[in-house]
Protein backbone atom coordinates (compact mmCIF):
# COMPACT_ATOMS: atom_id res chain seq x y z
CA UNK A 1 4.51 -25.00 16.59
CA UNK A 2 0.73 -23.62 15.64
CA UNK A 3 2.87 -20.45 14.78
CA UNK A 4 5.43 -22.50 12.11
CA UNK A 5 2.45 -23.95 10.47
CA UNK A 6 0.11 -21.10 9.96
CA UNK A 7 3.88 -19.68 8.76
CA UNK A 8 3.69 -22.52 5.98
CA UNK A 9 -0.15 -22.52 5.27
CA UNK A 10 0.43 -18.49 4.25
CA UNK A 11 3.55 -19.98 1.67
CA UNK A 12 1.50 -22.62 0.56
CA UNK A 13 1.84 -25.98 -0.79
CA UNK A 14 5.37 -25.63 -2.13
CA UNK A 15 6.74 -24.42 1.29
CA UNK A 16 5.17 -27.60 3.04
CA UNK A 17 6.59 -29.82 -0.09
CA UNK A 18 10.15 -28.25 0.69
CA UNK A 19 9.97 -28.82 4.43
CA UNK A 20 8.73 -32.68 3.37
CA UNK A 21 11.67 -33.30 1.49
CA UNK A 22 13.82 -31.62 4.16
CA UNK A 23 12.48 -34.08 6.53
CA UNK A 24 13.06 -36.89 4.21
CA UNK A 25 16.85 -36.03 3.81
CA UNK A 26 17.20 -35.68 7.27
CA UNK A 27 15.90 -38.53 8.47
CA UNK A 28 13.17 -40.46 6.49
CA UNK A 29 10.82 -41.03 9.61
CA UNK A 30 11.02 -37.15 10.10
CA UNK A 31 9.46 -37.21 5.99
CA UNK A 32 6.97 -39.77 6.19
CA UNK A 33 5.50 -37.78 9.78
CA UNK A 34 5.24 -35.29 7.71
CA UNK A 35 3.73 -36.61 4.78
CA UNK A 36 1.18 -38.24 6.78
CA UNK A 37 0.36 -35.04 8.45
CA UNK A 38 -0.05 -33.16 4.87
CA UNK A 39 -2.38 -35.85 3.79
CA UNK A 40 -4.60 -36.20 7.18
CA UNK A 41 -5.23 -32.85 7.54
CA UNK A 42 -5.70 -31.95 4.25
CA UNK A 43 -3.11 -29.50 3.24
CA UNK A 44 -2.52 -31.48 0.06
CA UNK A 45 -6.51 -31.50 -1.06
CA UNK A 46 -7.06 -34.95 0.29
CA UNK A 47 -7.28 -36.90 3.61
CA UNK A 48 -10.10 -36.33 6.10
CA UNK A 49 -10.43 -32.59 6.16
CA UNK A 50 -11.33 -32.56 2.50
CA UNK A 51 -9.84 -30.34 -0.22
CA UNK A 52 -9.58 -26.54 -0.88
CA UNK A 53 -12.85 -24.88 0.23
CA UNK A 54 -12.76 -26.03 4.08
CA UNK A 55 -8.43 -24.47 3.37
CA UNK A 56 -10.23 -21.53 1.90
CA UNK A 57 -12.59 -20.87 4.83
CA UNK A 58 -9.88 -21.55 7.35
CA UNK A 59 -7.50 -19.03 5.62
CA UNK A 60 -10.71 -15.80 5.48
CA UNK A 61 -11.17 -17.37 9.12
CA UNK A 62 -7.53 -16.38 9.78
CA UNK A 63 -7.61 -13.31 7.78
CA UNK A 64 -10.98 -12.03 9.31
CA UNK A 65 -9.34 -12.60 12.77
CA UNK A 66 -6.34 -10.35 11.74
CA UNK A 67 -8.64 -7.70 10.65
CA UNK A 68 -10.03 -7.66 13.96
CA UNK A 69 -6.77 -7.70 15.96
CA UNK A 70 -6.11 -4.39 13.83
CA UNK A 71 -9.57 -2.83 13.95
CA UNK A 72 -10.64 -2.93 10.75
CA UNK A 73 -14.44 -3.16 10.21
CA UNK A 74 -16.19 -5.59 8.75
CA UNK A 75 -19.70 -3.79 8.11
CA UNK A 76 -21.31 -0.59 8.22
CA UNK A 77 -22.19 1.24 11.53
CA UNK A 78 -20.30 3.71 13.00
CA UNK A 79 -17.39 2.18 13.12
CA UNK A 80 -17.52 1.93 9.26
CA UNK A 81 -18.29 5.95 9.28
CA UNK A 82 -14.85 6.37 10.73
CA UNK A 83 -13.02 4.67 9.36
CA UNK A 84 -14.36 6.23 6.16
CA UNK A 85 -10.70 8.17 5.91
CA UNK A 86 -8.98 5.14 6.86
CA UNK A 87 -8.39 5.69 10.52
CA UNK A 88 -9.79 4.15 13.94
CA UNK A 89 -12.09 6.02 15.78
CA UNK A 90 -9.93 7.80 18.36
CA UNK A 91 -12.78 7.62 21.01
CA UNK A 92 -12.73 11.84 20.40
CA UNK A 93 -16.12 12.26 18.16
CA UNK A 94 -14.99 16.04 17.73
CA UNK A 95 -11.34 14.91 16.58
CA UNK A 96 -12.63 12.24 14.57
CA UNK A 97 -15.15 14.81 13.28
CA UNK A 98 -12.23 17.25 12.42
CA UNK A 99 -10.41 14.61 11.23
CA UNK A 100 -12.70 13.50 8.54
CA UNK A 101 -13.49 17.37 7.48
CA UNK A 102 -9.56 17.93 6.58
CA UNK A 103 -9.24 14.18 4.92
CA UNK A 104 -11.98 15.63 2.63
CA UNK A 105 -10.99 18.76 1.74
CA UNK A 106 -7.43 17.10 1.44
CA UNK A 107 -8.67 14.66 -1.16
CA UNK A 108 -10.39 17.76 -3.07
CA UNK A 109 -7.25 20.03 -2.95
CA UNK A 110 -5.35 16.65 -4.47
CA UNK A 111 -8.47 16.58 -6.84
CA UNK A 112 -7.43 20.43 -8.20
CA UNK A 113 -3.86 19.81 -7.93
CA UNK A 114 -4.03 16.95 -9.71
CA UNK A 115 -6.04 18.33 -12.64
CA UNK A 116 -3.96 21.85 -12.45
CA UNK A 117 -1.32 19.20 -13.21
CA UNK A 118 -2.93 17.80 -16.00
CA UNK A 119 -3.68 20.96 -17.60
CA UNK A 120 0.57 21.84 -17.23
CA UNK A 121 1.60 18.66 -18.80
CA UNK A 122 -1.24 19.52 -21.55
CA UNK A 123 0.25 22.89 -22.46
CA UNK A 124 3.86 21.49 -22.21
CA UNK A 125 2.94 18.62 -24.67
CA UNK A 126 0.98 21.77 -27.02
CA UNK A 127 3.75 24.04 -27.06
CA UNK A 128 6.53 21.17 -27.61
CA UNK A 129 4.38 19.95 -30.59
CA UNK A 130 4.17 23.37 -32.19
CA UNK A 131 7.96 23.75 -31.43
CA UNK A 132 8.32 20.58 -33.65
CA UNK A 133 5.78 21.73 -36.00
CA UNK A 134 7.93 25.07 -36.48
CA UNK A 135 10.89 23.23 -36.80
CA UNK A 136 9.71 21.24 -39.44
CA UNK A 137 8.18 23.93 -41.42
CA UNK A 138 11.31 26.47 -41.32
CA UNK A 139 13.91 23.78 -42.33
CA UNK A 140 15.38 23.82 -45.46
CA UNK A 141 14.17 21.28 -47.93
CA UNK A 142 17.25 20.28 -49.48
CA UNK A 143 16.57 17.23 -51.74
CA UNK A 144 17.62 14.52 -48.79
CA UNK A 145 14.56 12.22 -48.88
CA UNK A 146 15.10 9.08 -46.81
CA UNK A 147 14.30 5.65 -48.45
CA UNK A 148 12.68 3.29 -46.06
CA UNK A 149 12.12 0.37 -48.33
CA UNK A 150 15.57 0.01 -48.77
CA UNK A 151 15.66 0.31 -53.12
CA UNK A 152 13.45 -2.65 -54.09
CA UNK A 153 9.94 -0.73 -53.69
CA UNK A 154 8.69 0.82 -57.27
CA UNK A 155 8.43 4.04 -56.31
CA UNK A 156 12.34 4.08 -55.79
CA UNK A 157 13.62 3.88 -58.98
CA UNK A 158 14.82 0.20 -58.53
CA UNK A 159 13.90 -3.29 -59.12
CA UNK A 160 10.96 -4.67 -57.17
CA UNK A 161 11.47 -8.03 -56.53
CA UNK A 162 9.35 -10.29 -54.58
């Protein structure tokens, strides 16, 4: 049961408002029991428990408890220093030494690949502009000039209406 309605605290307020109605269509006692249970314990903002910030320390409660359960640390220490790379300490302080050295020089060979990368799509977009430019300069200017304010602008020979 504790499992359904941590479940509907993550949804929040709209889940518990859908299983409310639920119980109402199903049998009205079922709706009001759970009406009365939104309201005294607070789910709602109201009733005894008091509104969102005791919710809001209950849900980093829960979420600090997860964090935990999956050994992530909170602080600094050495725990913190290994999990620098993202990883739990395997209990090995040579492989978790090792570890960290390659997740390093990973990161800088990403770094250089990443900016070799950069410098590629550079030259691409440099020698497709002067392709364009080229193009532009070795086509024949034959007379077709394309209008784009469709005849009514003074410049085109036409009327200029307002």
């Amino acid at each position: 049961m504790s499992e359904l309605v941590a479940k509907l605290d993550d949804l929040g307020q709209a889940a518990w408002i859908a299983v409310m109605v639920l119980g109402f269509v199903v049998f009205w006692p079922v709706g009001l029991a759970i009406l009365a249970y939104l309201i005294w314990s607070g789910r709602m903002g109201c009733g005894r428990n008091g509104g969102w910030s005791s919710r809001w320390e209950r849900k980093m409660q829960r979420f600090t408890d997860k964090m935990d359960r999956w050994g992530v640390p909170q602080s600094g220490g050495d725990r913190a220093r290994s999990y620098a790379a993202g990883f739990a300490p395997s209990g090995n302080r040579a492989f978790d030494d090792y570890r960290e050295m390659t997740m390093k020089r990973l990161e800088e060979e990403f770094g250089e690949f990443k900016s070799f990368l950069d410098k590629l799509r550079e030259a691409k977009d440099k020698q497709e502009f002067e392709q364009f430019m080229n193009d532009r300069r070795n086509r024949p200017s034959g007379g077709t000039s394309v209008d784009v304010g469709g005849g009514n602008s003074p410049t085109s020979g036409g009327q200029f209406r307002p």
